[in-house]
Every structure is written in structure tokens, then in C-alpha cells.
C-alpha atoms as a PDB file:
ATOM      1  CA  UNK A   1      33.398 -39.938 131.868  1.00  0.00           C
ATOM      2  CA  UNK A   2      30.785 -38.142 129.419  1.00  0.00           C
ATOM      3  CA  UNK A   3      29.870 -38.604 125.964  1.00  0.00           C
ATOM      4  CA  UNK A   4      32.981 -36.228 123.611  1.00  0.00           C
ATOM      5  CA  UNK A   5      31.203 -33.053 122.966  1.00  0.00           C
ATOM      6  CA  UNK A   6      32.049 -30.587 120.273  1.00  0.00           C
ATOM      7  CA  UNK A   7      32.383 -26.650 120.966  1.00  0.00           C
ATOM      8  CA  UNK A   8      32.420 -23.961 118.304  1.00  0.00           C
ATOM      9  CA  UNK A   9      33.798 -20.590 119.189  1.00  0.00           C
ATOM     10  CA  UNK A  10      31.513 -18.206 116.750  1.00  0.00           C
ATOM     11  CA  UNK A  11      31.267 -15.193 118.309  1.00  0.00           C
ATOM     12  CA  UNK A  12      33.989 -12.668 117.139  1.00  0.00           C
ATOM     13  CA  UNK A  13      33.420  -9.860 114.627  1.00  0.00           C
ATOM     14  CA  UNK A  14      36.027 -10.652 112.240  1.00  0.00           C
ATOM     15  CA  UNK A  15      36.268  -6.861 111.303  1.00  0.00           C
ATOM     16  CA  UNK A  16      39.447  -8.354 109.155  1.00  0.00           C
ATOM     17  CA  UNK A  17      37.237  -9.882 106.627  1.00  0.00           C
ATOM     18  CA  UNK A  18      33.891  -7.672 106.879  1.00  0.00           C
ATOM     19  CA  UNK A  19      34.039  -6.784 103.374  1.00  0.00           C
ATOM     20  CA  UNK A  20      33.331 -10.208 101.996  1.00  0.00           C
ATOM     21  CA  UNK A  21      30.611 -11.068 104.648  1.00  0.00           C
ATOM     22  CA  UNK A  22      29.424  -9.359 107.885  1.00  0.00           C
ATOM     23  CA  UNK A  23      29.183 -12.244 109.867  1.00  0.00           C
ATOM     24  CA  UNK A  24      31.988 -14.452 109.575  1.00  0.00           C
ATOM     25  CA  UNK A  25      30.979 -17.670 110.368  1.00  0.00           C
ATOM     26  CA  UNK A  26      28.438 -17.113 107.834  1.00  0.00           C
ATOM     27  CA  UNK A  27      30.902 -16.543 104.927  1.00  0.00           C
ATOM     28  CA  UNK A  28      30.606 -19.379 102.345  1.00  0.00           C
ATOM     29  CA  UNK A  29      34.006 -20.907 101.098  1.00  0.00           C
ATOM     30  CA  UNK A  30      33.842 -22.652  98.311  1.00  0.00           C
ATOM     31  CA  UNK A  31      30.223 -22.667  98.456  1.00  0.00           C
ATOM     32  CA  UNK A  32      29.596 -23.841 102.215  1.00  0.00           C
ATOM     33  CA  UNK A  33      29.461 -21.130 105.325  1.00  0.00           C
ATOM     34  CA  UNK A  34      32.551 -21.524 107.646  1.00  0.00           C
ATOM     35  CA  UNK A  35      30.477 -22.522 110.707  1.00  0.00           C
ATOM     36  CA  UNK A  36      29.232 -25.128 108.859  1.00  0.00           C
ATOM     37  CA  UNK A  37      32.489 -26.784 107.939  1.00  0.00           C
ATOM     38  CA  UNK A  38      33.354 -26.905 111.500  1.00  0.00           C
ATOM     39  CA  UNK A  39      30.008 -28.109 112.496  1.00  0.00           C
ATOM     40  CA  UNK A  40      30.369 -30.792 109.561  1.00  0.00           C
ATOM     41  CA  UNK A  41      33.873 -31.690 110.220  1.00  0.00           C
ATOM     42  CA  UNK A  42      33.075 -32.813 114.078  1.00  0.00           C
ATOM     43  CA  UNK A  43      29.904 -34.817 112.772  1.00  0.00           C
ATOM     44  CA  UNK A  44      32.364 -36.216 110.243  1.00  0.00           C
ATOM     45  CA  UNK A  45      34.943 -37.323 113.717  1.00  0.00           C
ATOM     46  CA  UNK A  46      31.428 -38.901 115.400  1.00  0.00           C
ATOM     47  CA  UNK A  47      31.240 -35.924 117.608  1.00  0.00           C
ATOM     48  CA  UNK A  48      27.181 -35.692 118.096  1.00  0.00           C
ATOM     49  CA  UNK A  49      26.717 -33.143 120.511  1.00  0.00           C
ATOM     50  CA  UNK A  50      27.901 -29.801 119.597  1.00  0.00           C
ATOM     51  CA  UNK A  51      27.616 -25.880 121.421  1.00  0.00           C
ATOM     52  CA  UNK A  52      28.527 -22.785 119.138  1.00  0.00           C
ATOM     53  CA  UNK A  53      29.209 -19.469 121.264  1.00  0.00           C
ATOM     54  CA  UNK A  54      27.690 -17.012 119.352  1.00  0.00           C
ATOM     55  CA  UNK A  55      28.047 -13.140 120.207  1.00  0.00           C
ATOM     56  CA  UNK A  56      28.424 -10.528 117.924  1.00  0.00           C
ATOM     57  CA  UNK A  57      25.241 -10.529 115.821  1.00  0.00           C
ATOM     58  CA  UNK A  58      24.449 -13.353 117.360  1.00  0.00           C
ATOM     59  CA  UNK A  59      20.743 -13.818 116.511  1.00  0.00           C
ATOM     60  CA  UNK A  60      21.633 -13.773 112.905  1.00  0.00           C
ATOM     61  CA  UNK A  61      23.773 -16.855 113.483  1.00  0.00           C
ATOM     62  CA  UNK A  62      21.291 -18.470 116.027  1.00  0.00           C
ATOM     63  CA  UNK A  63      18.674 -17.934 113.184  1.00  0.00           C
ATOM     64  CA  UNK A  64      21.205 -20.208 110.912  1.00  0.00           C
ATOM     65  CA  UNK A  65      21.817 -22.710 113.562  1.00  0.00           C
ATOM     66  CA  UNK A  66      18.042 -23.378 113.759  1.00  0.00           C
ATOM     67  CA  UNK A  67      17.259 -23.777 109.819  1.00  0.00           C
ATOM     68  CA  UNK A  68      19.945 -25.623 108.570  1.00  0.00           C
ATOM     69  CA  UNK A  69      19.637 -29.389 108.577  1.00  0.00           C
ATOM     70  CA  UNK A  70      21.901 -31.445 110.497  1.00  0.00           C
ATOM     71  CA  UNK A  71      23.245 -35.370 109.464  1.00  0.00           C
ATOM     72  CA  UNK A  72      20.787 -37.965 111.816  1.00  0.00           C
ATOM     73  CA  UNK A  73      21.544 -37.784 115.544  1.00  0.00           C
ATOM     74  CA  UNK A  74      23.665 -34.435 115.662  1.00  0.00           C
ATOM     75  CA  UNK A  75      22.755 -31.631 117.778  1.00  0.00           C
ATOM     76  CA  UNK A  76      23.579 -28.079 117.753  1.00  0.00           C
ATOM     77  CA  UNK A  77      22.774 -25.740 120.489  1.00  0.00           C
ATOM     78  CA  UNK A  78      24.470 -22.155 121.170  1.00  0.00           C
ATOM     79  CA  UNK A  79      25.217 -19.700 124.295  1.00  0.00           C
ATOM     80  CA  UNK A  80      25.930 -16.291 124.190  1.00  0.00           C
ATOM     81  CA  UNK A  81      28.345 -14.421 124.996  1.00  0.00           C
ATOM     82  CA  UNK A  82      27.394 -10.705 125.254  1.00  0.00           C
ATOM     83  CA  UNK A  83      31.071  -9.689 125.739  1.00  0.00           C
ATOM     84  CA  UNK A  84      32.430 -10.789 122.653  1.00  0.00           C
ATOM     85  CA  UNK A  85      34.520  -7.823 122.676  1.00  0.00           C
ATOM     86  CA  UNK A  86      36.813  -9.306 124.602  1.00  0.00           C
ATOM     87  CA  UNK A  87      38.955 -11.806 124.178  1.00  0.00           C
ATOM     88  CA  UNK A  88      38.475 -15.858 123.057  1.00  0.00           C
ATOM     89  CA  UNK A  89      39.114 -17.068 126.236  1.00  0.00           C
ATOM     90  CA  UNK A  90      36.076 -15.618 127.994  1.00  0.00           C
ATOM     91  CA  UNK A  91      33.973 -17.179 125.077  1.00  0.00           C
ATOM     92  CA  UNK A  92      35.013 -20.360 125.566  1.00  0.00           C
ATOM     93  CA  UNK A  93      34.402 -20.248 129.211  1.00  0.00           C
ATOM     94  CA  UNK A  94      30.764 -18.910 128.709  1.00  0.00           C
ATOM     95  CA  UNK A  95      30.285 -23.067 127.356  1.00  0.00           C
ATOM     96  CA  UNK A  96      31.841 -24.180 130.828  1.00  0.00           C
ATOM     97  CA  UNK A  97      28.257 -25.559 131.827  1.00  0.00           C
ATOM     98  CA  UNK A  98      27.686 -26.938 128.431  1.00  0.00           C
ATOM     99  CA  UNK A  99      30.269 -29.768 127.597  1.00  0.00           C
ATOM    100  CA  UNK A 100      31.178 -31.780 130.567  1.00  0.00           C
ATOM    101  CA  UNK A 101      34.347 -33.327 130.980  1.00  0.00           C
ATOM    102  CA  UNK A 102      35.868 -33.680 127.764  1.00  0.00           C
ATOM    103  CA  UNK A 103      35.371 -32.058 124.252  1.00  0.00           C
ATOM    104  CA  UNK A 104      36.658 -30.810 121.028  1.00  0.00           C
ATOM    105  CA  UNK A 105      37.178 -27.013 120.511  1.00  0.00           C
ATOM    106  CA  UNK A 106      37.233 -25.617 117.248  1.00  0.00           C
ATOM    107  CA  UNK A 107      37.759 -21.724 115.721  1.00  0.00           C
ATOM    108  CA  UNK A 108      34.862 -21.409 113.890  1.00  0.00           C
ATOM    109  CA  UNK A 109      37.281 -19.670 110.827  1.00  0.00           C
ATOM    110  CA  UNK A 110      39.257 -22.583 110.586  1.00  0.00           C
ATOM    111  CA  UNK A 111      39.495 -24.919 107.849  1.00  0.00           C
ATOM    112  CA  UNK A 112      40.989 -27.747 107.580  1.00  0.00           C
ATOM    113  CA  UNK A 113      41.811 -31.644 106.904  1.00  0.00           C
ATOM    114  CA  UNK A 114      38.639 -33.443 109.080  1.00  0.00           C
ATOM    115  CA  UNK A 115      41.431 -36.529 109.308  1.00  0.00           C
ATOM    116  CA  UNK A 116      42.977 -34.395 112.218  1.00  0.00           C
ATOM    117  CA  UNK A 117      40.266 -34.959 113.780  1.00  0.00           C
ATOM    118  CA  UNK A 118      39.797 -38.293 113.764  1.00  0.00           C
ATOM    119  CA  UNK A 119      43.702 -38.655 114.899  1.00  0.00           C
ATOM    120  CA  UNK A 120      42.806 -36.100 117.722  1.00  0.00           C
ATOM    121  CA  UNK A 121      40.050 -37.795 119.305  1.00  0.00           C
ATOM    122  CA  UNK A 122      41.914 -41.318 119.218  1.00  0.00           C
ATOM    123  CA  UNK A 123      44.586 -39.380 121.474  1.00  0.00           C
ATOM    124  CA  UNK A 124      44.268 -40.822 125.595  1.00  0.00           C
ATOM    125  CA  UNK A 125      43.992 -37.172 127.154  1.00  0.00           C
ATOM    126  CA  UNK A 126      44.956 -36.960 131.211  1.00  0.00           C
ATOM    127  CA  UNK A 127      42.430 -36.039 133.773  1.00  0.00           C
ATOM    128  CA  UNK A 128      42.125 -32.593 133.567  1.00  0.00           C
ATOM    129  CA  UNK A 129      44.718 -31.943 130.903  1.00  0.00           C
ATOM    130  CA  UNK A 130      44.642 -30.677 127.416  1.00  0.00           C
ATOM    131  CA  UNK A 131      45.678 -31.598 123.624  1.00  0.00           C
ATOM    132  CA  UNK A 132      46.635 -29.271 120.902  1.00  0.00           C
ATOM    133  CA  UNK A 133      47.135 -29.989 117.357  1.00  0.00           C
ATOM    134  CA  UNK A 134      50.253 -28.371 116.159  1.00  0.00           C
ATOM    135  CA  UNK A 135      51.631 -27.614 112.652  1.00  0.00           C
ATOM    136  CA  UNK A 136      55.802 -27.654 113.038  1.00  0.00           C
ATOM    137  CA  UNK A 137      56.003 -26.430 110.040  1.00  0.00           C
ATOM    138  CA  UNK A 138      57.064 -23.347 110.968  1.00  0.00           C
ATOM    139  CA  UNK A 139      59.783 -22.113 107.968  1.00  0.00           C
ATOM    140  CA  UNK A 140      57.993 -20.968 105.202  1.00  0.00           C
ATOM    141  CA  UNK A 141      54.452 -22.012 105.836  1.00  0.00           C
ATOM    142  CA  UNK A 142      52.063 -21.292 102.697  1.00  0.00           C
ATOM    143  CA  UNK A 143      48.888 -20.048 104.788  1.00  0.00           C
ATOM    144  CA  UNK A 144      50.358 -18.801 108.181  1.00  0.00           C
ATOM    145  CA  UNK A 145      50.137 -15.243 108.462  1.00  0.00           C
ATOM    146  CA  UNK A 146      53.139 -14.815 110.630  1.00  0.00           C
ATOM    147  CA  UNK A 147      52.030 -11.426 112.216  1.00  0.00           C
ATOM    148  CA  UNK A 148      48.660 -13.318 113.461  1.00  0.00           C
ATOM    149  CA  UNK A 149      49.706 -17.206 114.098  1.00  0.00           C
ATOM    150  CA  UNK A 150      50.133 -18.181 117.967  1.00  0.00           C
ATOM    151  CA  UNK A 151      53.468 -19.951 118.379  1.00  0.00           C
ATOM    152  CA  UNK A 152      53.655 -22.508 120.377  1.00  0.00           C
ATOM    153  CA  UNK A 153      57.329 -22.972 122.717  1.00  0.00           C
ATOM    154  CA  UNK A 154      57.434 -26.916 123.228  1.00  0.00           C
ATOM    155  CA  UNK A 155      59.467 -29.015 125.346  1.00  0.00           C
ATOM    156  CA  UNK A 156      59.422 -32.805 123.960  1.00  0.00           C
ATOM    157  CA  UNK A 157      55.756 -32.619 123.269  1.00  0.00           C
ATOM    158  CA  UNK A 158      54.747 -30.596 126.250  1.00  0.00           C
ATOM    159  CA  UNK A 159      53.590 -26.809 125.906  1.00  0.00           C
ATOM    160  CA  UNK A 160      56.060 -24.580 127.757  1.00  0.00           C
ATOM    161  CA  UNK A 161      54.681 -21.106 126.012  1.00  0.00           C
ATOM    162  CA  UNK A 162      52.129 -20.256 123.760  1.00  0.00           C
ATOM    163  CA  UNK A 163      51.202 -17.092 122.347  1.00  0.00           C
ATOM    164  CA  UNK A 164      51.137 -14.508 119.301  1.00  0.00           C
ATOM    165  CA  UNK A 165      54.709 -12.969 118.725  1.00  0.00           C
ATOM    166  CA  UNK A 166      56.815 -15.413 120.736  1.00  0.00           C
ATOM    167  CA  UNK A 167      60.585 -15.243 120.188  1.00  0.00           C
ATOM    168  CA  UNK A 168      61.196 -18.913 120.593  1.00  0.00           C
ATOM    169  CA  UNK A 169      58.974 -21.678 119.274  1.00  0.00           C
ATOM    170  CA  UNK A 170      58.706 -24.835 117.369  1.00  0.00           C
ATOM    171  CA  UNK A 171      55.000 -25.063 115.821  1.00  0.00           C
ATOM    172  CA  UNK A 172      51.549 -23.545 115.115  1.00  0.00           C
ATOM    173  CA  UNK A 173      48.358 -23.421 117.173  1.00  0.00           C
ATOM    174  CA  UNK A 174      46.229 -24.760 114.773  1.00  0.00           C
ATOM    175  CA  UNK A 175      43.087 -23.833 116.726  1.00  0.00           C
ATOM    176  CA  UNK A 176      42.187 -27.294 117.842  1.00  0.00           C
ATOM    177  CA  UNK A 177      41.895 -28.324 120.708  1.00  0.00           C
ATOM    178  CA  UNK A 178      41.174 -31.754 122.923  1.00  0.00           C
ATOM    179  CA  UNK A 179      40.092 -30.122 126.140  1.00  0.00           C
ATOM    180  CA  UNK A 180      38.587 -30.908 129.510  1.00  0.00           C
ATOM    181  CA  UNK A 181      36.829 -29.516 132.306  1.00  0.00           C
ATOM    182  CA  UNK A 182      40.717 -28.499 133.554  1.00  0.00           C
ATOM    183  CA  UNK A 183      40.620 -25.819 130.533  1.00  0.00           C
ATOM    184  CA  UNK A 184      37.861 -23.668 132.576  1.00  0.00           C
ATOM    185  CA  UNK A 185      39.591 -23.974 135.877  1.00  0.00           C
ATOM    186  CA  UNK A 186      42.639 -22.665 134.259  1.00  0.00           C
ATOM    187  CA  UNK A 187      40.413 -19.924 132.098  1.00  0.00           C
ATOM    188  CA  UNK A 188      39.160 -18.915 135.474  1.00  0.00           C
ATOM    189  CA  UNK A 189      42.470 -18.219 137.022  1.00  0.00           C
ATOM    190  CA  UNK A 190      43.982 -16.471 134.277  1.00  0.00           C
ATOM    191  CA  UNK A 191      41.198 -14.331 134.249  1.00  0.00           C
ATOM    192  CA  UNK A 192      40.907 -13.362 137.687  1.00  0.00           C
ATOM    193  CA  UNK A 193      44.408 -13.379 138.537  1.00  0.00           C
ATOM    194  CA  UNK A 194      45.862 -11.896 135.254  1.00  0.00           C
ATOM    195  CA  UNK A 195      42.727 -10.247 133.670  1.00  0.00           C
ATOM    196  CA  UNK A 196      44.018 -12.230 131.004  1.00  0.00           C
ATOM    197  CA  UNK A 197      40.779 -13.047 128.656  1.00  0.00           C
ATOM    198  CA  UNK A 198      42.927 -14.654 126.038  1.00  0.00           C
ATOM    199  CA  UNK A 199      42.584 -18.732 125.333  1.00  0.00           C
ATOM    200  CA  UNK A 200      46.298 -18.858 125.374  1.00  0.00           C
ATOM    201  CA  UNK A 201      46.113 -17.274 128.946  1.00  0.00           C
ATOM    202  CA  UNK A 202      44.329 -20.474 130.188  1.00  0.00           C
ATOM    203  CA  UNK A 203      46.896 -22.934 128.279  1.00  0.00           C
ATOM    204  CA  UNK A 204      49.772 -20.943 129.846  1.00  0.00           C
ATOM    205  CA  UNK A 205      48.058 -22.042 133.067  1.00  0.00           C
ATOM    206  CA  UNK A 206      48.003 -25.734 132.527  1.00  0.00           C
ATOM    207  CA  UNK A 207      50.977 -25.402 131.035  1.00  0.00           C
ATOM    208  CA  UNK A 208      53.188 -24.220 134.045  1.00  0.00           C
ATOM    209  CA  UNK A 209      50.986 -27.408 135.547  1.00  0.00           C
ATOM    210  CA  UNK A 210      52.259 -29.692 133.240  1.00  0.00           C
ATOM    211  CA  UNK A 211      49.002 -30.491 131.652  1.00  0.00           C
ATOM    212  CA  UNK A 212      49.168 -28.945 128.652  1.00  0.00           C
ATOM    213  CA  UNK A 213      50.451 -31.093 125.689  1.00  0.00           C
ATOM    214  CA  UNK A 214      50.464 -31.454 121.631  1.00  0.00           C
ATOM    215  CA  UNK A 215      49.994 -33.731 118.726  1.00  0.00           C
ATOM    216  CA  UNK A 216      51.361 -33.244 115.565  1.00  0.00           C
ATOM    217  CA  UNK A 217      49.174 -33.132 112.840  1.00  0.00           C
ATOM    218  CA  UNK A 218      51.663 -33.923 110.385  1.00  0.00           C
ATOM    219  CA  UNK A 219      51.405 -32.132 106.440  1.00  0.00           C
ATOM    220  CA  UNK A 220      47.728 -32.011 107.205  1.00  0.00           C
ATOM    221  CA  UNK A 221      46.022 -29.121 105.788  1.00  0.00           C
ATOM    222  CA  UNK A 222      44.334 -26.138 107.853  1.00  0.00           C
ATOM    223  CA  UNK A 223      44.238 -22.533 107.467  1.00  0.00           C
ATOM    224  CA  UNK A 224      42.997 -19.397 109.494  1.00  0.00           C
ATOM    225  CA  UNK A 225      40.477 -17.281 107.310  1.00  0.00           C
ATOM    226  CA  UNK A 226      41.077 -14.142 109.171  1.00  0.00           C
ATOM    227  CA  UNK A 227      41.288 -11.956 105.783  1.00  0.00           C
ATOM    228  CA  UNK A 228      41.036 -11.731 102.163  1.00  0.00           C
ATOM    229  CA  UNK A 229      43.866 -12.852 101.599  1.00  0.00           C
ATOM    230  CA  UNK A 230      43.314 -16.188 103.404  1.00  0.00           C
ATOM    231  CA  UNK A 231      39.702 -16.711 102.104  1.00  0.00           C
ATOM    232  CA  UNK A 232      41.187 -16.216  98.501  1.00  0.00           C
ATOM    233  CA  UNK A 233      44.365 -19.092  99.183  1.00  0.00           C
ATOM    234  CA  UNK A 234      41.501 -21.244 101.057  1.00  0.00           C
ATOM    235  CA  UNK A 235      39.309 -21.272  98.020  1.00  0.00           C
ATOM    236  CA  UNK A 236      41.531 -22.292  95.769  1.00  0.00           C
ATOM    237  CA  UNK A 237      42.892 -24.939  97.548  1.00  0.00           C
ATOM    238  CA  UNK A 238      39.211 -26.348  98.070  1.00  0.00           C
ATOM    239  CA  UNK A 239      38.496 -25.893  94.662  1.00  0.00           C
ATOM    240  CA  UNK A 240      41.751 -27.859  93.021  1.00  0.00           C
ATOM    241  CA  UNK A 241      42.892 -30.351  95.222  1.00  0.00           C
ATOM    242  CA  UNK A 242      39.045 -30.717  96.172  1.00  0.00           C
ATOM    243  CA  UNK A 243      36.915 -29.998  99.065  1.00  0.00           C
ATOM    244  CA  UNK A 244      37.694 -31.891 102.164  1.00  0.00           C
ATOM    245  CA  UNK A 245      34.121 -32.592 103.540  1.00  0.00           C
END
């Protein structure tokens, strides 16, 4: 079994939020870039070896990658993926090559609470299966945007649906993942069978194979800066209950 890698899904335009910063795992919260809180928070979990997919404008965040400093023994690499048009799921397949057997998989506009991390990676994952951190806090959330959020259908603690608008569910994809090399097998099937390109395509996969499972992350914090609105709620929750790296 290899070393637990770290991937960073960076390559989305985040047309949403373009206003505030083209690029938006360049736009600074609370004074540090969103692609460097993720970067920070798996160096934080001992997660050393780390691969961003970058796409649109992608040498602009390659050029960041390569400048910034990193804490002793990290290191960040990147792959692109030219068709970041499409959906998530094909990004995190272009890594495939990249991670071996088992890593962490982040949304690189994601903040949140680095201790569900540290829970996450403590979790004994099946060959060829897959962990998501869920939120069941699901009445009244403060920072879920209820027309965005993928829902997650669970039986016990094992993912029966997943997806954006389901009818029936009991938590929140948080957007982290404890994945293996199973994830790109199923990515591969639900894109060539389906021409699905979604990352909730491949979960549906292992799900129906009864890999697919979750952990609670408890009244952890996270939140999806996908607009103003979230960037705005995400700032001042860094700035008065303090910042969480």
C-alpha cells in the first residue's frame, strides 16, 4: 500500500464568483487564496504529497503553485485537464496516474475545519472502496445553498444515492473524499457507459457495488464558496470565531 496522497480539484471556472476574482482558487479569504487553504489543510493532516488539476487558466495557477513556499517536505505538482468544461469527474480522473492507491480529494473552494481531516484519514478504508465526509445536518443548514448542495441518500452509513436535487436524503457531500484507485475504475465506467462526467456518477458506481461509504463529520465547520454570497458568510466566520489554519 502507498504513501496517502493528497489531490486538489482546481480546474473549474467558477463563473459564479468571477466578479470577486477570475480565477477561483486564487481568491483570498480572509487574506489566504482558497487553493492554498486546501493545500495547507492536507499538510496540516500529514498528507506530503499533493496533485492540483488545474484547467481553466491553468498557467496562471501553475505559475502560483511554483512560487509559493510550501511547509518542509510537502510537494505540490499539477496535471491538466484541457476539458475543464466538462464535468468534475473527468478532472479527477485526469490524476488517475498520479496518486496510487489511496488519497485524499479535496474541492479546491472548500473551506473548512482541518480536524475533519485528521478524523478522515484515521478511518480503515476497504480495498478499492471509498469514504465521504458527510454533514447530516440537513434542516436549516447556515452555509448550504440548497439549490447547489449534493445530497447524499444513505442506508446505515452506506451511500445508496448521491447527487444534486435528490428527493430523499439524509446528509451533505461535503466535498471530501477518502478515495482509492476503485474511484477511477468506477469514473471510467460511468463515463463510458453513461457519458456521465460527473464525480457523483463514479460514487453512484461504487455505490450500487457496495463500496461506497460515509463518516460523519459531526458540527464541524465547512462551506462551499461557489458565490458571493458564500465568500461573504465564509469571511466572517474566519474572521470572528478565527481562522482555522
Amino acid at each position: 500500500m502507498s504513501e496517502l496522497k493528497g489531490l486538489i480539484i482546481a480546474a473549474g471556472r467558477g463563473e459564479r464568483i468571477s466578479n470577486l476574482c477570475p480565477l477561483k482558487p486564487l481568491l483570498e479569504v480572509n487574506g489566504r487564496r482558497l487553493i492554498d487553504r486546501s493545500i495547507d489543510s492536507l499538510a496540516k493532516a500529514g498528507v506530503k504529497d499533493i496533485v492540483v488539476v488545474t484547467g481553466f487558466r491553468g498557467e496562471q495557477l501553475e505559475r502560483h503553485l511554483a512560487e509559493r513556499s510550501y511547509p518542509a517536505g510537502v510537494r505540490v505538482s499539477w496535471v491538466r485537464n484541457e476539458d475543464w468544461q466538462k464535468e468534475n469527474g473527468l478532472s479527477v480522473y485526469r490524476a488517475k496516474d498520479l496518486v496510487g492507491d489511496r488519497f485524499i480529494l479535496l474541492m479546491s473552494d472548500h473551506i473548512f475545519d482541518p480536524e475533519i481531516l485528521a478524523s478522515l484519514r484515521q478511518q480503515t478504508i476497504e480495498e478499492g472502496g471509498l469514504i465521504l465526509a458527510v454533514d447530516y445536518r440537513v434542516n436549516q443548514h447556515p452555509y448550504v445553498d440548497l439549490d447547489d448542495v449534493t445530497r447524499v441518500e444513505l442506508d446505515g452509513n452506506r451511500i445508496v444515492n448521491i447527487g444534486k436535487g435528490l428527493a430523499v436524503y439524509q446528509a451533505f457531500d461535503t466535498g471530501i473524499f477518502y478515495g482509492t484507485e476503485g474511484l477511477f475504475e468506477a469514473l471510467k465506467e460511468s463515463q463510458e457507459k453513461a457519458q456521465n462526467f460527473t464525480l457523483s456518477g463514479g460514487v453512484r458506481v461504487l455505490a450500487a457495488r457496495g463500496k461506497a461509504r460515509v463518516m460523519d463529520i459531526g458540527h464541524r465547520f465547512w462551506i462551499d464558496v461557489d458565490d458571493e454570497k458564500a465568500f461573504h458568510q465564509a469571511e466572517d466566520y474566519l474572521r470572528t470565531r478565527g481562522d482555522l489554519l
